[in-house]
Protein backbone atom coordinates (compact mmCIF):
# COMPACT_ATOMS: atom_id res chain seq x y z
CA UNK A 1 110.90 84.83 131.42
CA UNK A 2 107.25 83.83 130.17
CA UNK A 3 107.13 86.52 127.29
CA UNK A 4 108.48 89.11 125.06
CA UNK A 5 107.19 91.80 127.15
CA UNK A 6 108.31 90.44 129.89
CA UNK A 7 112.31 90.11 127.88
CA UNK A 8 111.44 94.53 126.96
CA UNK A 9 110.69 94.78 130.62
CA UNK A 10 114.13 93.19 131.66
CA UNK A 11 115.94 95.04 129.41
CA UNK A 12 113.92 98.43 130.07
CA UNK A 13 115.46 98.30 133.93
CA UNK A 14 118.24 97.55 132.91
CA UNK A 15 119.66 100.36 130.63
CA UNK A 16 117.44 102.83 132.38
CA UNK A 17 117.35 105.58 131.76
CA UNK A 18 118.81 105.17 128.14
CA UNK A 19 115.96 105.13 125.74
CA UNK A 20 114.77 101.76 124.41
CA UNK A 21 113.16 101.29 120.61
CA UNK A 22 112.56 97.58 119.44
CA UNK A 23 110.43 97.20 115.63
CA UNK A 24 107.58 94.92 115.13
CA UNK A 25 106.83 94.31 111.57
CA UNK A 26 103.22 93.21 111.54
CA UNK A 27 100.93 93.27 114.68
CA UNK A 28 97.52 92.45 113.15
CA UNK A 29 97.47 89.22 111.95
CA UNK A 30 95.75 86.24 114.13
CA UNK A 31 99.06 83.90 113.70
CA UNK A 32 101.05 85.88 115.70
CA UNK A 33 99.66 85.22 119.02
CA UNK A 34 101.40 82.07 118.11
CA UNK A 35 104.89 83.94 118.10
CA UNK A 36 104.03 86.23 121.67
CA UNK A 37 104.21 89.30 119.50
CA UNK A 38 101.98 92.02 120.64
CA UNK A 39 103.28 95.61 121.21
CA UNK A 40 100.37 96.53 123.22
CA UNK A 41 101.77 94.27 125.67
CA UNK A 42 105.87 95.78 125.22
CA UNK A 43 104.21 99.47 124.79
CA UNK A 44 104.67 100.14 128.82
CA UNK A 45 108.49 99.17 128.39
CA UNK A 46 109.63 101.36 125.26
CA UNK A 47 110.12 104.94 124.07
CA UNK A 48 110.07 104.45 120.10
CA UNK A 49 108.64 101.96 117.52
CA UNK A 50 109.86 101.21 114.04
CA UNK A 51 107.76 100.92 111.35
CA UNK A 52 109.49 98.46 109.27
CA UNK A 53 109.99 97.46 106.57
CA UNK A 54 109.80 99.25 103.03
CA UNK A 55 112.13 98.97 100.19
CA UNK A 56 113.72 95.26 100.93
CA UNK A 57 112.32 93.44 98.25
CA UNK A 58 109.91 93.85 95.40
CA UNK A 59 106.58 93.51 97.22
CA UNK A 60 107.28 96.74 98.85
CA UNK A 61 106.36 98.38 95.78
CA UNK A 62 103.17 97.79 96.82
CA UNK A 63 103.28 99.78 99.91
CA UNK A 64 100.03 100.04 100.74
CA UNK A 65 100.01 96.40 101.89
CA UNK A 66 102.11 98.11 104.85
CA UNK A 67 100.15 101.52 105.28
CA UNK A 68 97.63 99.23 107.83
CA UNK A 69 100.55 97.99 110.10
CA UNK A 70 102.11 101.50 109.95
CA UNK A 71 99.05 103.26 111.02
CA UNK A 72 98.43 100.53 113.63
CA UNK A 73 102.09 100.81 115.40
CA UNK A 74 102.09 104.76 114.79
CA UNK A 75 99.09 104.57 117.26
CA UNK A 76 100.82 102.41 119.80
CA UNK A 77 103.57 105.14 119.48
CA UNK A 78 101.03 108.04 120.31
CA UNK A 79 100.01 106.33 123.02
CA UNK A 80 103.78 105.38 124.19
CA UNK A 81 103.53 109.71 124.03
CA UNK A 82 101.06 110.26 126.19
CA UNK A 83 102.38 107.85 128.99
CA UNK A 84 105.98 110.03 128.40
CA UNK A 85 103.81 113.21 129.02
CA UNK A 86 102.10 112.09 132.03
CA UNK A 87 104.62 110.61 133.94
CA UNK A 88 108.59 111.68 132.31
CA UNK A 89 110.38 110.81 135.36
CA UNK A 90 109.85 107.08 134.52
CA UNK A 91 111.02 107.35 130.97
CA UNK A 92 114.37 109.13 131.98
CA UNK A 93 113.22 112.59 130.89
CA UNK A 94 114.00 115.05 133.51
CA UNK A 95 117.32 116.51 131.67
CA UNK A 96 117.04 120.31 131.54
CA UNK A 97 117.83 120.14 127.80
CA UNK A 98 114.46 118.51 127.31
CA UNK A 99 112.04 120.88 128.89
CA UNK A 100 111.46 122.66 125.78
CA UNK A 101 110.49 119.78 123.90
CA UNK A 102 108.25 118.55 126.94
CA UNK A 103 106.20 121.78 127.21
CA UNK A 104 106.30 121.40 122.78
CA UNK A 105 105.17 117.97 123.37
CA UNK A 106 102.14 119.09 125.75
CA UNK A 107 100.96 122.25 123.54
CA UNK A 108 100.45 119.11 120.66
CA UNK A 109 103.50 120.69 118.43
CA UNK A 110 105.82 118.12 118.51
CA UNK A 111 106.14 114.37 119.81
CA UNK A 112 109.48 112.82 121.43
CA UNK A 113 108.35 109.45 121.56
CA UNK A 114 108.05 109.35 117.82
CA UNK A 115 107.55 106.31 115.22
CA UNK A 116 110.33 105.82 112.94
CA UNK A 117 110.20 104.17 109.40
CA UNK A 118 113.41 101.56 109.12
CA UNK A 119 113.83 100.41 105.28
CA UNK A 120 116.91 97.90 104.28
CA UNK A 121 118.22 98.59 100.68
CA UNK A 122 121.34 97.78 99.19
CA UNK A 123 120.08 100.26 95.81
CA UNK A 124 118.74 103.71 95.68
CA UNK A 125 115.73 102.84 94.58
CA UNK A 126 114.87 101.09 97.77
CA UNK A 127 116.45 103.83 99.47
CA UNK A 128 114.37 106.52 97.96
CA UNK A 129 111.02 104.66 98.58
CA UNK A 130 111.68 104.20 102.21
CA UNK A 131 112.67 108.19 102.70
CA UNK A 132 109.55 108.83 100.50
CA UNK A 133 107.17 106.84 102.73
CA UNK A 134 108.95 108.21 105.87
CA UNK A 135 107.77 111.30 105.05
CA UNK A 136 103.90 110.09 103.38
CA UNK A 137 103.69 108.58 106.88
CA UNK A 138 104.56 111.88 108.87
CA UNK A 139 107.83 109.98 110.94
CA UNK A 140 111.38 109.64 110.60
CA UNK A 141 113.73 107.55 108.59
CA UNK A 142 116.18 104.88 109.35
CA UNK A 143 118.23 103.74 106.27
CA UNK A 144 119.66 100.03 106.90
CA UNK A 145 121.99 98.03 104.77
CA UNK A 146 121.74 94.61 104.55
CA UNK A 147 124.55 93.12 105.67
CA UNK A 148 124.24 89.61 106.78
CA UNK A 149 120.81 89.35 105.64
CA UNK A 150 121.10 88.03 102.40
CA UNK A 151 121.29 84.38 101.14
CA UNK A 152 124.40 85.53 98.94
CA UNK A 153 126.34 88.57 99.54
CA UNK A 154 128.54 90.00 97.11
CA UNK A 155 132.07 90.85 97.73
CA UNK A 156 133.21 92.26 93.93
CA UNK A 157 131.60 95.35 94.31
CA UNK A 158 131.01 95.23 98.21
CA UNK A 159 127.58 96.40 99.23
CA UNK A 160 127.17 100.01 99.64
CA UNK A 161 126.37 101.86 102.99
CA UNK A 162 123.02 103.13 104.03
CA UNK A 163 124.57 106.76 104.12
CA UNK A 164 125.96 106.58 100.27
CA UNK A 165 122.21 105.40 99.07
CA UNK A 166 120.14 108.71 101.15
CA UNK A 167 122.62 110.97 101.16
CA UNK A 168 121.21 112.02 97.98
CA UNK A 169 117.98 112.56 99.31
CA UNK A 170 118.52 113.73 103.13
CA UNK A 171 120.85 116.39 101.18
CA UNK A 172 117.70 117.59 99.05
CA UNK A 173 115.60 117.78 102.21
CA UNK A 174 117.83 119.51 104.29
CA UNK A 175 117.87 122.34 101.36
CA UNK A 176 114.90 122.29 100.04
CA UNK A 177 112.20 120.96 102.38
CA UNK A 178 112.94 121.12 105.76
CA UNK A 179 110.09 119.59 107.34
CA UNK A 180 110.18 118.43 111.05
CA UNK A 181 107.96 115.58 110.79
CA UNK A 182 106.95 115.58 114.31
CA UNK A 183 105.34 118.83 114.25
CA UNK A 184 103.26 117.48 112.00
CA UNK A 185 99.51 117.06 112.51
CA UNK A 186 97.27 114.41 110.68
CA UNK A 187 94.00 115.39 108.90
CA UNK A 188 91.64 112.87 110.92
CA UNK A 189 88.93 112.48 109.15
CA UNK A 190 87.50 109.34 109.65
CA UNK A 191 88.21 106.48 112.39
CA UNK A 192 89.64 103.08 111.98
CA UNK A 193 88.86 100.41 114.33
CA UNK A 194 91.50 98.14 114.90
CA UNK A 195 90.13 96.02 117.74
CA UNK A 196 93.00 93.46 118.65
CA UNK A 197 90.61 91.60 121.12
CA UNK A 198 89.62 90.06 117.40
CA UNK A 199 93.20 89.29 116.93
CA UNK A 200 93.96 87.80 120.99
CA UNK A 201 90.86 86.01 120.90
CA UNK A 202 91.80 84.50 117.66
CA UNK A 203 88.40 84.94 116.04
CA UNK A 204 87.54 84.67 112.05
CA UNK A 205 84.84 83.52 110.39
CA UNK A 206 85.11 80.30 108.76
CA UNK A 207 87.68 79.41 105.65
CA UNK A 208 86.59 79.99 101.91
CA UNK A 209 88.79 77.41 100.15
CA UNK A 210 87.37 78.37 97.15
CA UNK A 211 88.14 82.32 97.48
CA UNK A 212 90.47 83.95 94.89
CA UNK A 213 92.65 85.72 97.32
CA UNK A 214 94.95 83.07 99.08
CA UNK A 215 95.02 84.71 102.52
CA UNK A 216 91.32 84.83 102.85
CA UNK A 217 90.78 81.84 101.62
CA UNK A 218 92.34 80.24 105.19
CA UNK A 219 89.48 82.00 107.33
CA UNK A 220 88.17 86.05 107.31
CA UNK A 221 89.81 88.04 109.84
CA UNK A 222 89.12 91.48 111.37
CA UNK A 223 92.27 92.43 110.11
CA UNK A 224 91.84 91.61 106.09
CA UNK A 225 89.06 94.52 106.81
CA UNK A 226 91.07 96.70 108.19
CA UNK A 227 93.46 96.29 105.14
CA UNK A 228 90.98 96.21 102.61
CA UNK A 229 89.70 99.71 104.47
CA UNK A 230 92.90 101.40 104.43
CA UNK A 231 93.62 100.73 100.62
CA UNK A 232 90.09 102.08 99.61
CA UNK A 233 90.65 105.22 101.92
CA UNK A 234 94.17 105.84 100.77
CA UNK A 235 92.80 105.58 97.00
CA UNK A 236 90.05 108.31 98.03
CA UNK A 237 92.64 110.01 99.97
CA UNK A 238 90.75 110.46 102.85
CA UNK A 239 92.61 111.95 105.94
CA UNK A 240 92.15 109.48 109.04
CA UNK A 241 93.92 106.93 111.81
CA UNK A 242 93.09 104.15 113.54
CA UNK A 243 91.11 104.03 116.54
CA UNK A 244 92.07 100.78 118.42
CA UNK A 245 90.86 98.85 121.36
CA UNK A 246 92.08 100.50 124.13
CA UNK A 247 90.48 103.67 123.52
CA UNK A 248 87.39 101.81 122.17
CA UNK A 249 86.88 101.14 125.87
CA UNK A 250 87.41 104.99 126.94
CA UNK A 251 84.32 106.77 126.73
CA UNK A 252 86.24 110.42 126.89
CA UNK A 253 88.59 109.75 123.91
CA UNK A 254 85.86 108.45 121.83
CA UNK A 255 83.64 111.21 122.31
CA UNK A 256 86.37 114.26 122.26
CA UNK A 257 86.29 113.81 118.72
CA UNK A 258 83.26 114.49 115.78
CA UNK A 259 85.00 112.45 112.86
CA UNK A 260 82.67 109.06 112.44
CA UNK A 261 83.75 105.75 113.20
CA UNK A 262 83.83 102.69 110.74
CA UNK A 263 83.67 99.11 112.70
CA UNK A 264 84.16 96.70 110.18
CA UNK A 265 84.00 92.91 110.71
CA UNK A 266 84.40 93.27 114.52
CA UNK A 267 83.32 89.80 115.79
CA UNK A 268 84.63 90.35 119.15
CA UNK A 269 83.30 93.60 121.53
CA UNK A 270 84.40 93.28 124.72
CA UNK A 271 81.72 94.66 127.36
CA UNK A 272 83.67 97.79 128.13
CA UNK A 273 83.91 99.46 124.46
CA UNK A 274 79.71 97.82 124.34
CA UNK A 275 79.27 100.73 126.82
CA UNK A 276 81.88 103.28 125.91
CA UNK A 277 80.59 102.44 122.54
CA UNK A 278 76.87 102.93 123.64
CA UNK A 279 77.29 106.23 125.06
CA UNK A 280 79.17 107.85 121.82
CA UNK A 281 75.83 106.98 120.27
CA UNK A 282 73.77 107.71 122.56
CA UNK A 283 75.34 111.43 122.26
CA UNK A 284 74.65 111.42 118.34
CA UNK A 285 78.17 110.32 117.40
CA UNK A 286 78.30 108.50 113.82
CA UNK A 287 79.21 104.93 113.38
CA UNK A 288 79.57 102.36 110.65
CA UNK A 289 79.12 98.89 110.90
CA UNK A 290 79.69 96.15 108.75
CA UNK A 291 78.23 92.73 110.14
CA UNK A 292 78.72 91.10 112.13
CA UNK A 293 79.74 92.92 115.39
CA UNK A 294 79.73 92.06 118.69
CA UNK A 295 78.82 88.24 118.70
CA UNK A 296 80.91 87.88 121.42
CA UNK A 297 82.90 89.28 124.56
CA UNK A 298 86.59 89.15 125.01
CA UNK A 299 85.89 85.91 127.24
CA UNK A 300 84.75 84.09 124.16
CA UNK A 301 80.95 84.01 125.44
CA UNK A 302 78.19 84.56 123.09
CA UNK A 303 75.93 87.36 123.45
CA UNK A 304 72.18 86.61 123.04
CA UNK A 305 71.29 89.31 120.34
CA UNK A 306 74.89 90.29 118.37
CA UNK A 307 75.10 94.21 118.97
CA UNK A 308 74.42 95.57 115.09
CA UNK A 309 71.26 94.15 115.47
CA UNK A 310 71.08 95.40 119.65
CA UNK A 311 71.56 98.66 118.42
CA UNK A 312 70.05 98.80 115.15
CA UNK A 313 66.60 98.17 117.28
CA UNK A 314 67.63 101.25 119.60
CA UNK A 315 67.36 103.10 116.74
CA UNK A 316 70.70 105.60 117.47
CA UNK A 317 70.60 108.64 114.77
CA UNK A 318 73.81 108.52 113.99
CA UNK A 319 74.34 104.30 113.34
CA UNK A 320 74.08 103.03 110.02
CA UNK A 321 74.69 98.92 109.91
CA UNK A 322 75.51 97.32 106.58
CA UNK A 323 75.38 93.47 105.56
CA UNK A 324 78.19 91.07 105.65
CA UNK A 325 77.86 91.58 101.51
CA UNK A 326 80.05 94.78 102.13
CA UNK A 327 83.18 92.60 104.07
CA UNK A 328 86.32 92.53 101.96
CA UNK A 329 86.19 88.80 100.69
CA UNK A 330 82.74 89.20 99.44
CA UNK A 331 83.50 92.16 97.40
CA UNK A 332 84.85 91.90 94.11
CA UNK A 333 88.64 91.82 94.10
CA UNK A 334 89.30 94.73 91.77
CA UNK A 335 90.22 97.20 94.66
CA UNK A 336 89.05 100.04 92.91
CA UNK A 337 85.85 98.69 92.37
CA UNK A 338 85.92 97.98 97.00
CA UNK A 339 87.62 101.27 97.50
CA UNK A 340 84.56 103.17 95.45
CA UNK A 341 81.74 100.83 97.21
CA UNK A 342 83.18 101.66 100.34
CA UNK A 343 83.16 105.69 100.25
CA UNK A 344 79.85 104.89 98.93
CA UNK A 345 79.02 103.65 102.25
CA UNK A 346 80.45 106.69 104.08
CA UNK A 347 78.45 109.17 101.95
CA UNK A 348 74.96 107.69 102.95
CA UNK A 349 73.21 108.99 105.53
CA UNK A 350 73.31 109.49 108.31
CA UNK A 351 76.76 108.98 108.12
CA UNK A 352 76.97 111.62 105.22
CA UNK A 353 80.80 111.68 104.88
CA UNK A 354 82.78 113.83 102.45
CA UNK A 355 86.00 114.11 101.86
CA UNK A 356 88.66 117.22 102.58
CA UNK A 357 90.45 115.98 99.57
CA UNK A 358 89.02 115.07 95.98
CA UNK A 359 90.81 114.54 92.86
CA UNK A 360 88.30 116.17 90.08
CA UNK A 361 90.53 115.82 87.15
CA UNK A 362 91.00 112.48 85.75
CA UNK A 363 91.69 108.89 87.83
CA UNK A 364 95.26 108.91 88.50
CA UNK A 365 97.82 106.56 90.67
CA UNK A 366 99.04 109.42 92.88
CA UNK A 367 97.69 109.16 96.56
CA UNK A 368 97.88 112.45 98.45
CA UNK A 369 98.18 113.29 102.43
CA UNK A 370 97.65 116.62 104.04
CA UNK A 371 99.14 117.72 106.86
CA UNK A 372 99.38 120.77 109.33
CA UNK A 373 102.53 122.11 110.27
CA UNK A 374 102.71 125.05 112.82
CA UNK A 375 104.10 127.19 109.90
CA UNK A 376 101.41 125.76 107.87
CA UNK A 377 99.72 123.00 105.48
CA UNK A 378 101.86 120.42 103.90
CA UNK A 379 100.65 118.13 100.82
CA UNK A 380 102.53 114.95 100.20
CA UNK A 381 102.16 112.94 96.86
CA UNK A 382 102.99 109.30 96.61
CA UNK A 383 102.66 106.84 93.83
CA UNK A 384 100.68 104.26 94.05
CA UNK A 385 101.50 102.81 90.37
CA UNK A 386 104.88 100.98 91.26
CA UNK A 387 106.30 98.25 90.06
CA UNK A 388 109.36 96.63 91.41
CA UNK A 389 111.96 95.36 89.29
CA UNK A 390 114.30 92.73 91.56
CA UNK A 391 118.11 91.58 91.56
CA UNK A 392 118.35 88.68 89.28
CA UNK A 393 120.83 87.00 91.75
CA UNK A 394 119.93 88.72 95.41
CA UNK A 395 117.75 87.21 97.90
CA UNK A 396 116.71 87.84 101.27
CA UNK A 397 117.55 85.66 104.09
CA UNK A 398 114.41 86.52 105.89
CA UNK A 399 111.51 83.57 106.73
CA UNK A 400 109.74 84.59 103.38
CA UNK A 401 112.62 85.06 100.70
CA UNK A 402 112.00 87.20 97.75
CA UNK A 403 114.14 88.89 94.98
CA UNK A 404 115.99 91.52 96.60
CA UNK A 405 114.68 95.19 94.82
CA UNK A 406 116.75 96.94 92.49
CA UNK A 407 114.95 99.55 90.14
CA UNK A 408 111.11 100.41 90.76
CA UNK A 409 109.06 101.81 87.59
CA UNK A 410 105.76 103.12 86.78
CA UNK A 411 103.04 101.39 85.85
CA UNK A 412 102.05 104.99 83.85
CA UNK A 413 104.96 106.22 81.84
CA UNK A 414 106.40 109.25 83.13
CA UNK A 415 106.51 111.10 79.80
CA UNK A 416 102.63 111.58 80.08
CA UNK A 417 101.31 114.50 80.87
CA UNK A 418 100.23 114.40 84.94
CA UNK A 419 98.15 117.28 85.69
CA UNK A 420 96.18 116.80 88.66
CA UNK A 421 93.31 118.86 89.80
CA UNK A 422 92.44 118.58 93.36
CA UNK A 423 89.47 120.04 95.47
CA UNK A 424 90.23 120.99 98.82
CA UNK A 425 86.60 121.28 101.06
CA UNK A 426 87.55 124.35 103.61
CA UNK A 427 84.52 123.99 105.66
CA UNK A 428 85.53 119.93 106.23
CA UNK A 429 88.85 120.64 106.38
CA UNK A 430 88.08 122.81 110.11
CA UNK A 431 85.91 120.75 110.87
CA UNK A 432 88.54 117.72 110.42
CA UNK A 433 90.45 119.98 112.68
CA UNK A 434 88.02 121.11 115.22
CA UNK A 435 88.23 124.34 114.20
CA UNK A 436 84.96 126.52 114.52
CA UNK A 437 86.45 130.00 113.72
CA UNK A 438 85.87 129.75 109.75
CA UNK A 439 88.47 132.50 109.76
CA UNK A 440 91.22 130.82 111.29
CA UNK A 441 91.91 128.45 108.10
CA UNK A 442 91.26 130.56 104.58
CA UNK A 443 93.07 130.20 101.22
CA UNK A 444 94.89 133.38 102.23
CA UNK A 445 97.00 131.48 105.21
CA UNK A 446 96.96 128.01 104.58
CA UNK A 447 100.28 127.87 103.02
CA UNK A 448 102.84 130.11 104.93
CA UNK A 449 103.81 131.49 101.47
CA UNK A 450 103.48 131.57 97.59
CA UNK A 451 103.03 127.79 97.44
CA UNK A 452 105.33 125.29 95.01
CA UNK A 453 105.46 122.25 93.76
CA UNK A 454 109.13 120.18 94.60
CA UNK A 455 110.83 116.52 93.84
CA UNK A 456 113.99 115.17 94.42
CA UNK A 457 113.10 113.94 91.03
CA UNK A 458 113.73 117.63 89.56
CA UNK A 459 115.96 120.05 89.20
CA UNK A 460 113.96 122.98 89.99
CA UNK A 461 110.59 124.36 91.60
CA UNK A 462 107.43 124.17 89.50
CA UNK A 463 104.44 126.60 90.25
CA UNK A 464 100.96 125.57 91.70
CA UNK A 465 98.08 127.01 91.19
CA UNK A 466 95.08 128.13 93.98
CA UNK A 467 91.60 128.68 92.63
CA UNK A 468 89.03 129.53 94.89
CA UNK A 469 85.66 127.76 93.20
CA UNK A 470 83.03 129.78 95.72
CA UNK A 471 84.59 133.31 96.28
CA UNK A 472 81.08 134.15 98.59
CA UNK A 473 81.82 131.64 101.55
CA UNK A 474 85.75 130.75 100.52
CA UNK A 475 84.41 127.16 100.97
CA UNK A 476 86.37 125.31 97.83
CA UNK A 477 89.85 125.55 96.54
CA UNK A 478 90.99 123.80 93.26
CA UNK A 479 94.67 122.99 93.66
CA UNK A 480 96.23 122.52 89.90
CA UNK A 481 99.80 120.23 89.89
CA UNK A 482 102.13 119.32 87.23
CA UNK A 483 102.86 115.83 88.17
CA UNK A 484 104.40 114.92 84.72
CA UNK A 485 108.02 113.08 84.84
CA UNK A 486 107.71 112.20 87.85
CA UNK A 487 108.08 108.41 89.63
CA UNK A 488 107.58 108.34 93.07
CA UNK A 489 106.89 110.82 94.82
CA UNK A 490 106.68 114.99 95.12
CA UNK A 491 105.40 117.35 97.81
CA UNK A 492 103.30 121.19 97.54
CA UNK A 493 105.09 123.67 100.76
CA UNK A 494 105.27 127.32 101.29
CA UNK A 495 108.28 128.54 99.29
């Protein structure tokens, strides 16, 4: 037994053909090639991933720290998905009770090799943040207790169940929003790159003692970009996914798409994704780099000109480089101040990016994710303004201990008045969507009916209001919500 892939292989013969899930809770980091945890590596031996871990203790108020790990292992699950499609007879999927969600799987409605979201709570809180994100992230929801995972557990009241602390919630969906999350289809509008060859090679640029954030002051890794990249998009609320190594080597998934690619900090290219790479520009595809890129292959060995600089003398259309002054360390570390230099970045040419989604009323905390549904569009709302309020006597028993969360506030106080104004771009939004008929997606259809505004956190519906800013070309909706009293989080459906 010489890894843990080759353990999930063992174990995958073994119960075949039962179904077989295991979670990974980070797989971006450098230091844990020193631990043998990679899911690309288990991917050929499992059927589901969990996403963990949200509303343990009070970090995960934070959430976004997780949204890059999430997006990351929601890939690996896609690609578990089409592996189940190609070839079902080796994942145990020839029951007759599962042809229907096959051919679902194949027409791009549904997936049945899904991610699912696991979140240990032992309050509601927690409970309600993890169902919340579940549902943010487009996957399913596992509510764990914490039993035996605490440094103290209390006997006088026992912990609760899982089931007492969702029910609440679960209950609410079943009756008032429905939503299969795995008919649901992201908004891509942008691409990623996650290239793990950074991460197996175990390349960074050198430590910054001196640096204000501790974990780049130990050395600047193509992952801290990828982090820094998905806070600054979620902020923006721009629509996209990660686009990681395997397909940066497979010249017909890069090029089936139109959305441009941002390659941030990307020290290591291997020579395949140099030429898959190469021919997506060649054909006029749009790419962002921030230096440096490509200084060497995935056998460690130097290349004579690094490959911004390669290409950058090609002169591609569509490639715009920018300096190492635009990594993540060596911008400021207010994140709004990275997240607007960043979408700065997109909107220059001849990348010329602009966003389906645009908040036009006033800054505001709430992060918002569209999504298409084969009934129609879903909007989710989740606060970013959390704070996390933890157990005076609980701690977890995990390597990294921390206070155990119990209540979770805003940093805003509910009682103001949250009225949001968001501008929806029709023309991006098909294109987003590869949609060229510019009647198939109109104000008049994109929400299956009179739209409304619902939370857990209320006791009834509020309205929403649709006004269409250029009535000529039906090119601009301004969606008006009534956000006010409410915490975490709220969603906009077809009534």
């Amino acid at each position: 037994m010489r890894s843990v892939a080759d353990h999930a292989a063992m174990v995958r013969e073994t119960i075949f053909p039962l179904q077989l899930m295991t979670c990974c809770s980070a797989s971006g980091p450098v230091h844990l090639n020193s631990l043998a945890l990679d899911l690309d590596h288990l991917k050929p031996h499992l059927d589901m991933l969990m996403l963990e871990n949200c509303g343990l203790d009070i970090d995960t108020a934070d959430w976004l720290r997780a949204e890059a790990e999430v997006m990351a292992q929601k890939d690996i699950a896609v690609q578990i998905q089409r592996k189940i499609v190609g070839e079902p007879q080796l994942r145990g999927l020839n029951e007759p009770e599962l042809t229907e969600q096959m051919e679902a799987t194949i027409r791009g409605e549904r997936v049945i090799a899904p991610a699912v979201a696991l979140s240990y709570t032992i309050y509601e809180d927690g409970a309600y943040l993890g169902w919340s994100l579940a549902r943010f992230w487009g996957v399913g929801n596992w509510c764990s207790t914490l039993h035996g995972r605490l440094v103290y557990e209390p006997t006088d009241p026992p912990l609760p169940e899982s089931s007492e602390l969702v029910a609440p919630y679960n209950n609410w969906e079943d009756i008032h929003s429905p939503i299969d999350c795995y008919s649901g289809r992201d908004i891509v509008e942008l691409r990623l790159v996650n290239n793990q060859f950074n991460r197996l090679v175990g390349w960074e640029s050198p430590a910054d003692e001196a640096h204000p954030a501790p974990e780049l002051a130990q050395g600047h890794q193509h992952w801290h970009e990828v982090e820094g990249w998905t806070r600054a998009l979620i902020k923006n609320n721009i629509g996209y996914r990660q686009l990681r190594g395997e397909e940066l080597a497979d010249a017909e998934q890069l090029t089936a798409e139109e959305s441009p690619i941002v390659l941030a900090a990307s020290g290591v290219i291997s020579d395949a994704q140099q030429a898959t790479l190469e021919t997506y520009l060649a054909a006029g595809g749009r790419l962002l780099i921030i230096r440096p890129c490509g200084l060497i292959n995935e056998h460690r060995i130097a290349r004579p000109v690094d490959l911004a600089t390669l290409w950058s003398e090609r002169g591609y259309p569509g490639l715009h480089v920018a300096g190492e002054e635009y990594r993540i360390h060596n911008l400021a570390t207010d994140t709004d101040r990275i997240a607007a230099v960043l979408v700065d970045l997109l909107a220059a040419a001849p990348i010329n990016f602009s966003p389906v989604l645009s908040v036009v009323s006033e800054p505001t905390e709430w992060s918002f994710r569209l999504r298409r549904h084969p009934e129609g569009f879903v909007l989710h709302a989740l606060n970013r303004g959390l704070i996390g309020e933890g157990d005076p006597n609980l701690e977890s028993a995990f390597v990294s201990p921390g206070r155990i969360l119990k209540n979770l506030h805003a940093t805003q106080s509910v009682d103001i008045p949250q009225k949001i104004l968001l501008r929806l771009d029709i023309p991006r939004l098909r294109a987003a969507l590869q949609t060229p008929d510019h009647s198939s997606i109109t104000i008049g259809n994109f929400f299956p009916e009179k739209p409304e505004l619902l939370s857990p956190e209320w006791s009834t519906a509020r309205p929403i209001s649709l006004t269409v800013t250029d009535e000529a070309e039906n090119n601009s909706v301004t969606i008006a919500l009534d956000l006010t009293g409410t915490r975490i989080y709220a969603v906009v459906q077809g009534a």
